[in-house]
N, C-alpha and C. Protein backbone atom coordinates (compact mmCIF):
# COMPACT_ATOMS: atom_id res chain seq x y z
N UNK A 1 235.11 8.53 112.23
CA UNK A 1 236.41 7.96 111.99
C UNK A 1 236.87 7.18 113.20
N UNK A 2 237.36 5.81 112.76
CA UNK A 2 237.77 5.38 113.92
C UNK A 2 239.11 6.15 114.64
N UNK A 3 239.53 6.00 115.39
CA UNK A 3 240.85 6.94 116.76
C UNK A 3 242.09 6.68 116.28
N UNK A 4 242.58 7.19 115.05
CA UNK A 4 244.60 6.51 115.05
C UNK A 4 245.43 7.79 114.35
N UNK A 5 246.52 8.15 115.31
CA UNK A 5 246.79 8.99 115.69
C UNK A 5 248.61 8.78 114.70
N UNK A 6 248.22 7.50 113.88
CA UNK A 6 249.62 7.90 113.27
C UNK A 6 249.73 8.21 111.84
N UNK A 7 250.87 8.41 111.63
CA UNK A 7 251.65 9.57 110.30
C UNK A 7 251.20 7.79 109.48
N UNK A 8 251.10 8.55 108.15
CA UNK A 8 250.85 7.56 106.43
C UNK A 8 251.57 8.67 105.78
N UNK A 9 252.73 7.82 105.26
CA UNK A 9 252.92 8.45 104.11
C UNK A 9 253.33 7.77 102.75
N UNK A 10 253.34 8.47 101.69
CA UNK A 10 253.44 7.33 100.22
C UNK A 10 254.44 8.93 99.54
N UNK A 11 254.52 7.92 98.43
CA UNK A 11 255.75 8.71 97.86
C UNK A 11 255.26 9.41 96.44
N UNK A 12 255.57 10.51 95.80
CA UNK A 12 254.90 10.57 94.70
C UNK A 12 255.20 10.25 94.07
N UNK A 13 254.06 10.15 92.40
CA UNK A 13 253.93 9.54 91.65
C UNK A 13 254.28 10.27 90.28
N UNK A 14 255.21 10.17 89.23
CA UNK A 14 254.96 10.62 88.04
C UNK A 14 253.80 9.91 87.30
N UNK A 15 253.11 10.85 86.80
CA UNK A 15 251.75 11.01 86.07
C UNK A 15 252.12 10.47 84.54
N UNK A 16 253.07 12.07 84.34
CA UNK A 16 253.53 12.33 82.96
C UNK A 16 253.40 13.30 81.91
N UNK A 17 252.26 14.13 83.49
CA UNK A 17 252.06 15.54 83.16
C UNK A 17 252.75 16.63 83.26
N UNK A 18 253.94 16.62 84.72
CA UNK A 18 254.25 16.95 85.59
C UNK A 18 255.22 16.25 85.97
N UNK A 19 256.68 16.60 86.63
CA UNK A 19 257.42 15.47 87.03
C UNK A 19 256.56 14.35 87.85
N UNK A 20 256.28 14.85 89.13
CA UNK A 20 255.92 14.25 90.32
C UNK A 20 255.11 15.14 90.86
N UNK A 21 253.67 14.33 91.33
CA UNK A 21 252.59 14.79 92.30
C UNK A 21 252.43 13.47 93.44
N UNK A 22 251.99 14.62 94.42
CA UNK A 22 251.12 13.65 95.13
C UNK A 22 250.10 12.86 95.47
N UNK A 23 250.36 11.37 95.27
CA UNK A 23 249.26 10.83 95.28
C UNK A 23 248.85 9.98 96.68
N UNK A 24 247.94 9.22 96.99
CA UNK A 24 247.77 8.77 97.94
C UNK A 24 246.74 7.48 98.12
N UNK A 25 247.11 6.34 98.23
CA UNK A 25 246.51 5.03 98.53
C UNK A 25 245.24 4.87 99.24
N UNK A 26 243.94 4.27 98.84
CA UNK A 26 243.14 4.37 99.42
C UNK A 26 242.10 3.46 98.89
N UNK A 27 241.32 2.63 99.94
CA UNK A 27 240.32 1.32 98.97
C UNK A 27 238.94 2.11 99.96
N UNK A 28 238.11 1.90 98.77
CA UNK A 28 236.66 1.77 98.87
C UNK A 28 236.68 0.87 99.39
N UNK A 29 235.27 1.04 100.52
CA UNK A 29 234.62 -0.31 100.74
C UNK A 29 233.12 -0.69 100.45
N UNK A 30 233.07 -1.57 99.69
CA UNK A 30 231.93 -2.07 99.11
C UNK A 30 231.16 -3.22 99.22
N UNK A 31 230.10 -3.84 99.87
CA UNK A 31 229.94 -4.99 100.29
C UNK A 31 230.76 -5.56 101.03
N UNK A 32 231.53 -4.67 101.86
CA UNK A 32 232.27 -5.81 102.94
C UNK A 32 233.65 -6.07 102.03
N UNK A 33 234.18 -5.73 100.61
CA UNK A 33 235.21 -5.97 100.12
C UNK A 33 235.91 -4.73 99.50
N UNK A 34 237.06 -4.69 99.60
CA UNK A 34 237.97 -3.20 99.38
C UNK A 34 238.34 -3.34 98.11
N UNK A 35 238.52 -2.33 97.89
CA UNK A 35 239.11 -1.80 96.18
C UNK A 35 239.90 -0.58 96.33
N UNK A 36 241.52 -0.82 96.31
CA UNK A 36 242.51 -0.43 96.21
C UNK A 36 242.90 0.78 95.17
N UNK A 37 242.94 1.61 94.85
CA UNK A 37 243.15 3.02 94.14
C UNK A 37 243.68 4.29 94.37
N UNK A 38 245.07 4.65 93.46
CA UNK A 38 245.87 5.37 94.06
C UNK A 38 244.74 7.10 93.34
N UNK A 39 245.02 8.15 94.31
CA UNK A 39 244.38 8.95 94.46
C UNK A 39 245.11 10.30 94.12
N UNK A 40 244.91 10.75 93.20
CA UNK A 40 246.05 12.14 92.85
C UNK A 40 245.17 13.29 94.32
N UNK A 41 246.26 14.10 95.43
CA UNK A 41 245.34 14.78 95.78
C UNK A 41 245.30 16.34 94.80
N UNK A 42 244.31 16.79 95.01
CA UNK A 42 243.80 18.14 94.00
C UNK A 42 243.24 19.11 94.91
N UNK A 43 243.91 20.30 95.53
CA UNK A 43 243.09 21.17 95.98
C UNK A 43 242.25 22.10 95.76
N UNK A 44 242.06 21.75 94.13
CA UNK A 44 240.98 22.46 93.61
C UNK A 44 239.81 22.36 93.83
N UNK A 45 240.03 20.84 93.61
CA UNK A 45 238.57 20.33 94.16
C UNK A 45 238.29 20.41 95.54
N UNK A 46 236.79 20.41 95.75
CA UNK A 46 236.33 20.93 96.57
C UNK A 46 235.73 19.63 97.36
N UNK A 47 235.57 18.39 96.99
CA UNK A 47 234.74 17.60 97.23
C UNK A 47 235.57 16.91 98.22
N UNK A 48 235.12 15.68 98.40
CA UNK A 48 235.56 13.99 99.25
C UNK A 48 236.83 13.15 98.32
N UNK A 49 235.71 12.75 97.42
CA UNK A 49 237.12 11.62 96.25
C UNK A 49 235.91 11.75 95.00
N UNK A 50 236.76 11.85 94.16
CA UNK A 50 235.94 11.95 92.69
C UNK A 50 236.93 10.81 92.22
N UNK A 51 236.16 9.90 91.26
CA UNK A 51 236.26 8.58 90.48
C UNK A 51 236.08 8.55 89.53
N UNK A 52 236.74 7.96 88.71
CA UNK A 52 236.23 7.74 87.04
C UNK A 52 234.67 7.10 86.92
N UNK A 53 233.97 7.69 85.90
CA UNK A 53 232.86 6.80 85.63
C UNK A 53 232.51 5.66 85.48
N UNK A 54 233.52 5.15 84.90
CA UNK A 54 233.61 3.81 84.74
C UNK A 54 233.93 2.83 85.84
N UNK A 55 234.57 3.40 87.08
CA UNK A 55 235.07 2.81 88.09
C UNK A 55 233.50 2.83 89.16
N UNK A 56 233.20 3.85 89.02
CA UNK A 56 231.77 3.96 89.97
C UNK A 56 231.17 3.47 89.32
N UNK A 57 230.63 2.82 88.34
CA UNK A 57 229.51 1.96 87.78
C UNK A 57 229.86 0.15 88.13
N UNK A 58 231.10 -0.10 88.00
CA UNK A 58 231.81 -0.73 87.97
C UNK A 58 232.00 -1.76 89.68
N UNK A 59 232.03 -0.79 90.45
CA UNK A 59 231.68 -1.26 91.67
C UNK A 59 230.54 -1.31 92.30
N UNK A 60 229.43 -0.95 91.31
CA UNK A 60 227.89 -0.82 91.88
C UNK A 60 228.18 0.44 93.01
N UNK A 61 228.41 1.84 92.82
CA UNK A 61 228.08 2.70 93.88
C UNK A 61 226.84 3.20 93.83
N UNK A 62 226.21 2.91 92.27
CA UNK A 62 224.82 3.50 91.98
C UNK A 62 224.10 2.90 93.48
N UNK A 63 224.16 2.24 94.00
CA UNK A 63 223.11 1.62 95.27
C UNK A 63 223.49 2.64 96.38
N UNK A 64 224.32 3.15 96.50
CA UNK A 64 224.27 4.43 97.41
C UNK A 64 224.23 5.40 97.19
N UNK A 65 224.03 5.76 96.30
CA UNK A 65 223.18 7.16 95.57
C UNK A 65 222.85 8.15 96.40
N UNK A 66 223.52 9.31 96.72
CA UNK A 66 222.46 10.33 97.16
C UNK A 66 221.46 10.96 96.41
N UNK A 67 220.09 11.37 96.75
CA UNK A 67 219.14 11.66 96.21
C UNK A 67 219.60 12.99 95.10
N UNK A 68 219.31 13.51 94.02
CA UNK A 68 219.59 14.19 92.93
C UNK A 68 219.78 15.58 93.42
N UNK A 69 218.87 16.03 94.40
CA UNK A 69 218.51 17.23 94.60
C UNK A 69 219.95 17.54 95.86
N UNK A 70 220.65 16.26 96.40
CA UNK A 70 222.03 16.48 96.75
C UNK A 70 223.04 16.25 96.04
N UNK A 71 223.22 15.92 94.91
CA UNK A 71 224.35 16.33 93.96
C UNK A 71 225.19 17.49 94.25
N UNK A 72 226.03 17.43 93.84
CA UNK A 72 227.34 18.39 93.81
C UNK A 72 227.30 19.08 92.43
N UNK A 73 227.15 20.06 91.85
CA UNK A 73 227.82 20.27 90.31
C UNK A 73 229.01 20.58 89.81
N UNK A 74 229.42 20.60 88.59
CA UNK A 74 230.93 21.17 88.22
C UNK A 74 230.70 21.50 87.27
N UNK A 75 231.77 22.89 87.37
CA UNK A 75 231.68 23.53 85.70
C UNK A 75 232.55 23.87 85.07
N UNK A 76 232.94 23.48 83.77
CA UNK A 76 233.85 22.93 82.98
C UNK A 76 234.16 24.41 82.56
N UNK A 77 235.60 24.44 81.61
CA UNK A 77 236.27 25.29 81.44
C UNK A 77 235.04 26.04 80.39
N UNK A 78 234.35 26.00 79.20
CA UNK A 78 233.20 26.69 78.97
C UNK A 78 232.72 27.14 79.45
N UNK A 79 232.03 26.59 80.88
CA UNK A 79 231.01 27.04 81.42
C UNK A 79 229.82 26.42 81.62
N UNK A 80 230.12 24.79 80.96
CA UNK A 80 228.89 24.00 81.05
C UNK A 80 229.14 23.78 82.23
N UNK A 81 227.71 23.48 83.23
CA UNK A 81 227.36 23.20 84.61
C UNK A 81 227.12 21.79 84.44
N UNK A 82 227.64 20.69 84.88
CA UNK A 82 227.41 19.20 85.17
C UNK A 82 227.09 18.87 86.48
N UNK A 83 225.78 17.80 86.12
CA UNK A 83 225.99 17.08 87.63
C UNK A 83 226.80 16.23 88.28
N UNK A 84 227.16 16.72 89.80
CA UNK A 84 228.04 15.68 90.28
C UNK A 84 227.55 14.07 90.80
N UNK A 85 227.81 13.02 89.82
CA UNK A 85 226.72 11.96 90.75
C UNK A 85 227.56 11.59 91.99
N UNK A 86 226.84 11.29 93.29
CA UNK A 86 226.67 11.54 94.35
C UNK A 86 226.89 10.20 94.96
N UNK A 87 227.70 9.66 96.01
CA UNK A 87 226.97 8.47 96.89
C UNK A 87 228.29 8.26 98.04
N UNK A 88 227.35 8.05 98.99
CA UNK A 88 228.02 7.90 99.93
C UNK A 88 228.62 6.44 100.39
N UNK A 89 229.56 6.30 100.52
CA UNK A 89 230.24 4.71 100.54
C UNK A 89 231.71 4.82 101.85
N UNK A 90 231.88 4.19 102.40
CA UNK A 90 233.09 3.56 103.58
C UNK A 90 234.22 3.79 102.55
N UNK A 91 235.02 4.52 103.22
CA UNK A 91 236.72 4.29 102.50
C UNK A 91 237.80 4.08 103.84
N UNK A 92 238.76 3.35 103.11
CA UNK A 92 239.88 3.11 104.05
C UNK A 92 241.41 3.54 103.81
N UNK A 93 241.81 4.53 104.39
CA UNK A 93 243.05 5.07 104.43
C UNK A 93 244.46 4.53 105.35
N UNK A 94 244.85 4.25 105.25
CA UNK A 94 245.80 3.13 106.66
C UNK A 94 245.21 2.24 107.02
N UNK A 95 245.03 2.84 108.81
CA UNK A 95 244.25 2.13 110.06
C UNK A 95 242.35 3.21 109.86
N UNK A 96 242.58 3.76 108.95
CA UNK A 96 240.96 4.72 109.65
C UNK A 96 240.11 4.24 108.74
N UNK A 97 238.77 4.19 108.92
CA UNK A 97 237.74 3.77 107.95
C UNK A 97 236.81 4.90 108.31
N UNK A 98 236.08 5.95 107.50
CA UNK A 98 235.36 6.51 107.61
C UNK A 98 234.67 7.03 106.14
N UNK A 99 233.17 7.04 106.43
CA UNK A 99 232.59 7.57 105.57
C UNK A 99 232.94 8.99 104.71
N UNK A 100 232.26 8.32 103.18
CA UNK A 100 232.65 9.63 102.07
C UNK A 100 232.18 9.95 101.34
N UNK A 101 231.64 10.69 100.64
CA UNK A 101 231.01 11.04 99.35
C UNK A 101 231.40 10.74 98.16
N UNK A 102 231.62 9.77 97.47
CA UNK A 102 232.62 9.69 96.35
C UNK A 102 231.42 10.03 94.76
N UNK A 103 232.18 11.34 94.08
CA UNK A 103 231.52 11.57 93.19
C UNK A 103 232.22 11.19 91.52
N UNK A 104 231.45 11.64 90.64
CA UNK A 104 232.06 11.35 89.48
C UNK A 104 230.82 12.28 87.98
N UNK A 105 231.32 11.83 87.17
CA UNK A 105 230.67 12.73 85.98
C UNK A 105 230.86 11.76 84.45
N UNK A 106 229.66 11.78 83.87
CA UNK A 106 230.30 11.02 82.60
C UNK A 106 231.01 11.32 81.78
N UNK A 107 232.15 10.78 81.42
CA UNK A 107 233.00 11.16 80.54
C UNK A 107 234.54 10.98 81.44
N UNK A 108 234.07 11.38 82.95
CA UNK A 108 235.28 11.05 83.97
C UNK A 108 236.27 10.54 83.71
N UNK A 109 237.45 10.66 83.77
CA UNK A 109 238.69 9.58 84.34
C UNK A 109 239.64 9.44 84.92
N UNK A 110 239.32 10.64 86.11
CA UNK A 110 240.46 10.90 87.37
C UNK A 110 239.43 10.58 88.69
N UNK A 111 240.94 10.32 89.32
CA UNK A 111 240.89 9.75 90.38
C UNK A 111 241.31 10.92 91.60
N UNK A 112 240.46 11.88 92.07
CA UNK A 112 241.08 12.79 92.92
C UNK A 112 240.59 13.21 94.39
N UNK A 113 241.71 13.17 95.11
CA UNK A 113 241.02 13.76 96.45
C UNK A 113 241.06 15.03 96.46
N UNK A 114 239.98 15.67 97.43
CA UNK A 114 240.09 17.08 97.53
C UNK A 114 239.73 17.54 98.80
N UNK A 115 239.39 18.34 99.10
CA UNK A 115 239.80 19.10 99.83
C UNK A 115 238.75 19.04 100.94
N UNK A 116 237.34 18.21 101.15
CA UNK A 116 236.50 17.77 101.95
C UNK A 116 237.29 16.18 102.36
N UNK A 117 237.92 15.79 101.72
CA UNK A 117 238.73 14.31 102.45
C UNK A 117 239.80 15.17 103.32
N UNK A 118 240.70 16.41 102.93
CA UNK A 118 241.92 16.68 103.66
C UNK A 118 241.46 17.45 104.80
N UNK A 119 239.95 17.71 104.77
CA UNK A 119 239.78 18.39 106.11
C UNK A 119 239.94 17.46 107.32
N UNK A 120 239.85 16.18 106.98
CA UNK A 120 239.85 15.29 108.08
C UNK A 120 241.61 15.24 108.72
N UNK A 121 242.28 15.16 107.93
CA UNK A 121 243.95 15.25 108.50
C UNK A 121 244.89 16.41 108.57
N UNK A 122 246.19 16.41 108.95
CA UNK A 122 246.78 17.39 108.81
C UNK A 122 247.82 16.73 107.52
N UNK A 123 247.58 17.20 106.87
CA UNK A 123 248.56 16.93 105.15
C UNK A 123 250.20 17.68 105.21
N UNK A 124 251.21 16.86 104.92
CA UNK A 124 252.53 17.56 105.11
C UNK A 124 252.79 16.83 103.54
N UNK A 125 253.58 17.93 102.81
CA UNK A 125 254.38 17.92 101.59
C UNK A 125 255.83 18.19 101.79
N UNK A 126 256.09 16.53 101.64
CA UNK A 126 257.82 17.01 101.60
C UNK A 126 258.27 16.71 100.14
N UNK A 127 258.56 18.19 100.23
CA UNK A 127 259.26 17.93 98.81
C UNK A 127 260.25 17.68 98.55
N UNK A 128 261.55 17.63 99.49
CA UNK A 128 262.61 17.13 98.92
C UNK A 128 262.58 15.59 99.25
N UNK A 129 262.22 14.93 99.96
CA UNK A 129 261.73 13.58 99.57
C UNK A 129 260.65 12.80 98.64
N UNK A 130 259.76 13.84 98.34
CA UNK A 130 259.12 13.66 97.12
C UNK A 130 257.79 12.68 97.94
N UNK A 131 257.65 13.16 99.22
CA UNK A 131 255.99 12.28 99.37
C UNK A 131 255.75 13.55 100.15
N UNK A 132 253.94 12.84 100.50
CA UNK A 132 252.97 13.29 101.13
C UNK A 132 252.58 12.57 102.49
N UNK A 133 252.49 13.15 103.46
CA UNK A 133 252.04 12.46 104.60
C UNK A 133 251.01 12.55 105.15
N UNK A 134 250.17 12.20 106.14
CA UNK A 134 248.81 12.60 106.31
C UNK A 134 248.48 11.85 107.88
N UNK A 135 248.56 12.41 108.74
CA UNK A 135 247.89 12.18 110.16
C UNK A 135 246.74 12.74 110.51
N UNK A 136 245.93 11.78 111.33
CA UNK A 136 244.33 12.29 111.12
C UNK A 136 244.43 13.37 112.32
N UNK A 137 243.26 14.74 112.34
CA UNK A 137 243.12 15.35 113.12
C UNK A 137 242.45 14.87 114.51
């Protein structure tokens, strides 16, 4: 990660599930060009940033592919075990650019950070202003 030591914050978002969650701004970088996408965070998840399927095909992440046997899996409220597809790609948050794993699954169509992206900052929830803030560690 590059060195920047200041507060980001964004405001939350009604979904429509929920009054208001927190979401958070953030572009891929892909060939040298960014792609802008607001990010529900999820501390369930365990991962970097999970993407809709359609969005990772969409930007060609298939070319950074991690190999199969590093996949991530997930398992659905049944109990079916899915693979997580895998690839590592540049994201940009503010001022920081650092590498990420961004995964996804077919059928996908959330956009979520979790809890391997928030290890990198210290995350503050204000709730009576209704955002999220995030300064890197």
């Amino acid at each position: 990660m590059e060195d920047s030591k200041e507060k980001h914050c964004w405001n939350y978002v009604d979904i429509g599930v929920r009054s208001k969650v927190p979401v958070v701004q953030l572009e891929i970088i892909v060939d040298d060009k960014s792609h802008s996408f607001n990010f529900l965070v999820d501390t369930g998840y365990d991962g970097c940033l999970l993407v809709p399927h359609s969005i990772y095909r969409q930007l060609g992440l298939e070319k950074f592919e991690l190999p199969k046997d590093k996949w991530g899996v997930r398992e659905t409220v049944s109990g079916e075990i899915l693979p997580l597809i895998s690839a590592l790609c540049k994201i940009k948050i503010a001022d920081t650019i650092f590498e990420c794993i961004i995964e996804t699954f077919e059928g996908n169509n959330d956009f979520l950070i979790g809890l391997d992206f928030l290890k990198n900052f210290n995350a503050e929830l204000r709730g009576s202003k209704q955002e999220i803030c995030l300064l890197k560690c």
